[in-house]
Structures are given as C-alpha cells and as structure tokens.
Protein backbone atom coordinates (compact mmCIF):
# COMPACT_ATOMS: atom_id res chain seq x y z
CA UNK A 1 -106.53 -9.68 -13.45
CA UNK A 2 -103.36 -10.78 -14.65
CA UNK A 3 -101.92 -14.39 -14.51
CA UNK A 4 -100.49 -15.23 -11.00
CA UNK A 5 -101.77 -11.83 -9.82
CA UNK A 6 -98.33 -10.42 -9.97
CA UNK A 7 -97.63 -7.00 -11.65
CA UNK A 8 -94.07 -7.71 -13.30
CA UNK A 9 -91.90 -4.87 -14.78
CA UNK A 10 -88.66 -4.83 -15.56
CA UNK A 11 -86.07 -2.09 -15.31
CA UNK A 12 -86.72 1.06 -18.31
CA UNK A 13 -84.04 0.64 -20.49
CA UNK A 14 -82.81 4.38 -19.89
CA UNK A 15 -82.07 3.42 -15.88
CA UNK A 16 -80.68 0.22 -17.33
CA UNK A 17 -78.03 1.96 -19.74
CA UNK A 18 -77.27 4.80 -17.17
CA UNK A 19 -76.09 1.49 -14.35
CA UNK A 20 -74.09 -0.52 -17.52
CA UNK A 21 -71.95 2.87 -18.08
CA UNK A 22 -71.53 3.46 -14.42
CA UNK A 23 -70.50 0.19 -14.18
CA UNK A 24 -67.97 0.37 -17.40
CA UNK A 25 -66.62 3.75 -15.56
CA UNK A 26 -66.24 1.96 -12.21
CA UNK A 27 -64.05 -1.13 -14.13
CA UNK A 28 -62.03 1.02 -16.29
CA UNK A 29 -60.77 3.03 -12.98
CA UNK A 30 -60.20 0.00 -11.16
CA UNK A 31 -58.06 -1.42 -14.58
CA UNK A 32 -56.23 1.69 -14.67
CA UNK A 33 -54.92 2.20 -11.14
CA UNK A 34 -54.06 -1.51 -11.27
CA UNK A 35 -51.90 -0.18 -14.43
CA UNK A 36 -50.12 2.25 -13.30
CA UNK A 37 -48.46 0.43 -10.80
CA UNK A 38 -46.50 -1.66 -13.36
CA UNK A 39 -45.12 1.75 -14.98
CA UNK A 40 -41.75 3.52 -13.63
CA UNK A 41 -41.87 7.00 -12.40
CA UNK A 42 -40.14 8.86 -15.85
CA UNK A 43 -37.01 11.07 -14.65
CA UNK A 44 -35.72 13.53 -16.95
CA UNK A 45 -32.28 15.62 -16.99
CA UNK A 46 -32.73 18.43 -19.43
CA UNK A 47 -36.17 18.22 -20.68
CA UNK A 48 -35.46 14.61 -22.17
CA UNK A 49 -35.36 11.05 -20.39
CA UNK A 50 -32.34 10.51 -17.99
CA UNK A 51 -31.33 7.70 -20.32
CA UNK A 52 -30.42 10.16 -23.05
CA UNK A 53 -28.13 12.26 -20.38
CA UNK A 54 -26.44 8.82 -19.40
CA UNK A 55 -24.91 7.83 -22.90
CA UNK A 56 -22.98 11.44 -22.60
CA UNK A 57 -21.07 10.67 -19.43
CA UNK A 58 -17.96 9.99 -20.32
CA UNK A 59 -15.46 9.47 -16.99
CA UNK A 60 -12.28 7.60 -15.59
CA UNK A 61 -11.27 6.30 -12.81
CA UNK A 62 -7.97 4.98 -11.11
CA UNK A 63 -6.85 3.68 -8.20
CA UNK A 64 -4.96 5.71 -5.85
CA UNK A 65 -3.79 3.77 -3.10
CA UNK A 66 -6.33 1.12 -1.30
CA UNK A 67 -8.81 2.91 -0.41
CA UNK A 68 -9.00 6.15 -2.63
CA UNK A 69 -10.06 7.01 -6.07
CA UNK A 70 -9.63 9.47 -8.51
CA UNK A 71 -12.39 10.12 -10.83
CA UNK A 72 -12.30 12.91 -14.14
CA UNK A 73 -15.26 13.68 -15.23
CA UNK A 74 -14.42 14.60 -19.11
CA UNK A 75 -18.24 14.46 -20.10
CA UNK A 76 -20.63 17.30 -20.13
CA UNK A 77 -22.46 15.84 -18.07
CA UNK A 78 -22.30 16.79 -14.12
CA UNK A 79 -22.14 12.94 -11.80
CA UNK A 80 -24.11 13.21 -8.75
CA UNK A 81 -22.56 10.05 -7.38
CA UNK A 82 -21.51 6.80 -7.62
CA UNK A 83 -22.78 3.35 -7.16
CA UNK A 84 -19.91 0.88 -6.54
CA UNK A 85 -20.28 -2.73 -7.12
CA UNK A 86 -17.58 -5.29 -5.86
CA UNK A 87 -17.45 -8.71 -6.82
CA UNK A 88 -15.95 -11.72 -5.38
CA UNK A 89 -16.56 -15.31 -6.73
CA UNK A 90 -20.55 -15.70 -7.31
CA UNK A 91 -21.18 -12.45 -4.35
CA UNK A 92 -21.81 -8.82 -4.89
CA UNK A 93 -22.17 -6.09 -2.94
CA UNK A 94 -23.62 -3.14 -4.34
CA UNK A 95 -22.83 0.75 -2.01
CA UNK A 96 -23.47 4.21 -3.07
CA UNK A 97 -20.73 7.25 -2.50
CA UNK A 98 -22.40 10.18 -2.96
CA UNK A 99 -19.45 12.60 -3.82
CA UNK A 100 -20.69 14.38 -7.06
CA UNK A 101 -17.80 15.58 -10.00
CA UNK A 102 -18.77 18.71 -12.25
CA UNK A 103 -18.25 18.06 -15.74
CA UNK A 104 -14.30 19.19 -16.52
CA UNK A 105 -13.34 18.59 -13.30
CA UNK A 106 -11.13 15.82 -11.34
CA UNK A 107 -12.24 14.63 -8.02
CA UNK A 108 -10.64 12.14 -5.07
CA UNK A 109 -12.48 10.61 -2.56
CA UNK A 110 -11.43 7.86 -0.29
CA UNK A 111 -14.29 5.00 -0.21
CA UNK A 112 -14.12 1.89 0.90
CA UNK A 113 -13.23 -1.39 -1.58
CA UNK A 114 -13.53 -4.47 0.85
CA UNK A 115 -16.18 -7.08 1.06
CA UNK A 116 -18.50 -7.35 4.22
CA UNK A 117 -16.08 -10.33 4.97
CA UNK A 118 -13.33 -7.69 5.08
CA UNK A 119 -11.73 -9.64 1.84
CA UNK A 120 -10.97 -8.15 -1.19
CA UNK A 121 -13.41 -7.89 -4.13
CA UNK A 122 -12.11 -9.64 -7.34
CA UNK A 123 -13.95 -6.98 -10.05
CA UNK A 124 -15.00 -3.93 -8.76
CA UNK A 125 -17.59 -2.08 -10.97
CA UNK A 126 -18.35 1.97 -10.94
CA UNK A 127 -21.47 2.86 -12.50
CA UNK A 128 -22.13 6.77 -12.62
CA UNK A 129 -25.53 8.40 -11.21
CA UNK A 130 -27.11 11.31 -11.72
CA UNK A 131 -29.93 13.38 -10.77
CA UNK A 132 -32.77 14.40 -12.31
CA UNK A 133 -36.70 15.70 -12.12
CA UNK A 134 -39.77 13.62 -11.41
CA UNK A 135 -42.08 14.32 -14.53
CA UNK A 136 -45.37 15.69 -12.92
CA UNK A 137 -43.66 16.15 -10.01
CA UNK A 138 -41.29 18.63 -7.96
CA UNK A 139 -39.09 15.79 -6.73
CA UNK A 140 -35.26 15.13 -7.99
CA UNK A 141 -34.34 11.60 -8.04
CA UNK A 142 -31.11 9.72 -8.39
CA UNK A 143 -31.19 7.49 -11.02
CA UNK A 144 -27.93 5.14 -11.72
CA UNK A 145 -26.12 5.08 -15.66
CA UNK A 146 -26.17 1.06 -15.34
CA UNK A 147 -24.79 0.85 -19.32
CA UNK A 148 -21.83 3.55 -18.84
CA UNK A 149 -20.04 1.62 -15.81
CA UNK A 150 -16.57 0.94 -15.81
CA UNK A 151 -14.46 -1.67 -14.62
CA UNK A 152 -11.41 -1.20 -12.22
C-alpha cells in the first residue's frame, strides 16, 4: 500500500504540452485582435497609398464674392471634395462641401464662410479630399490631403 493510501498521478506530459499550445494559440488571438484596433484602415488611389495621390494635387482657389469660390484643379489628380476650415481667434470650425473638380477643369460653388456665431472667420483653410479603395475591402472612402491645404 502506498503512503497515505492515495494513488497520485500527475498530468502525461503529451496532454500537458497539447493545453500549453492551446493556451499560447488562445493568447496570441486575444493579443492580435487587441492589435488591430490601433491600426488605420489603408486607402489606396491607384494601386498605391492615398498619401502618394495627395502630394500630386495641385489646385487654387479665390474668392468670388462672399459666399462663392472658384476652385482649378491644375493637378492630375481628380478632388472629390473639400474640407473647409475657418478660424477665428483660438475657434475652428471644420465643414465638408462635397462638390468634386476633374483634374483640368475649373469649378464654382457657393459655400458658406461664416462662423456658427454668424461672424466672420479670420483664416479660412481648404484642404482637398479625395476618394479612394478600402484595401481588403469593396468600400471607397474619403480621405482628406491635410499637407496640400491652402490658405485664403
């Protein structure tokens, strides 16, 4: 009989190894859903990252009255729209006209350049967007030229 009359036996090493790489499995899918959150959806425009398309838009804008622009797109790029920025003192207000311009061609649109307040903006900002293709997915996406805005 054996001491304390218990019959002790652990787990066989092969059971033992098949649990640690379940486990491993288990943690390493947790760790990488938990990853992928922190990384952007990649758009592309022409087979290659949006952010190469944005650096050849090349546009300008003036002022046509109060409340109209004129915008030539001179890139060869197409814009899909706009994202306007006005800013007054330490305040900005950030809206989107969607009114797309071909590449070569001249459009005017009337949007609006006040303030919530009604007051007018002292720098107003208009940075180009355009649209491109989910990678992985059949989904376009707008996705705004931040570094090619210009000032009006």
């Amino acid at each position: 009989m054996k001491k304390g009359g218990f019959n002790r036996r652990g787990l066989s090493p092969v059971i033992a190894s098949v649990l640690m790489i379940l486990l491993v499995l288990v943690l390493a899918g947790i760790i990488f859903f938990w990853a992928r959150g922190f990384i952007g959806e990649q758009i592309e425009k022409f087979g290659k990252p949006v952010e190469q398309a944005c650096s050849s838009i090349s546009f300008k804008v003036e002022r046509v009255g109060d409340d109209k622009l004129e915008i030539l797109n001179d890139g060869n790029v197409d814009i899909f729209s706009f994202d306007i920025k006005m800013i007054k003192g330490g305040d900005s207000e950030t809206s989107r006209f969607a009114f797309p311009v071909e590449a070569g061609k001249a459009v005017e649109n009337s949007v609006t350049l006040t303030m919530e307040d009604d007051s007018y903006p002292d720098e107003v900002i208009i940075y180009p967007a355009l649209v491109g293709n989910v990678r992985g997915k059949s989904l376009n996406k707008p996705f705004t030229c931040l570094d090619e805005g210009v000032m009006i």
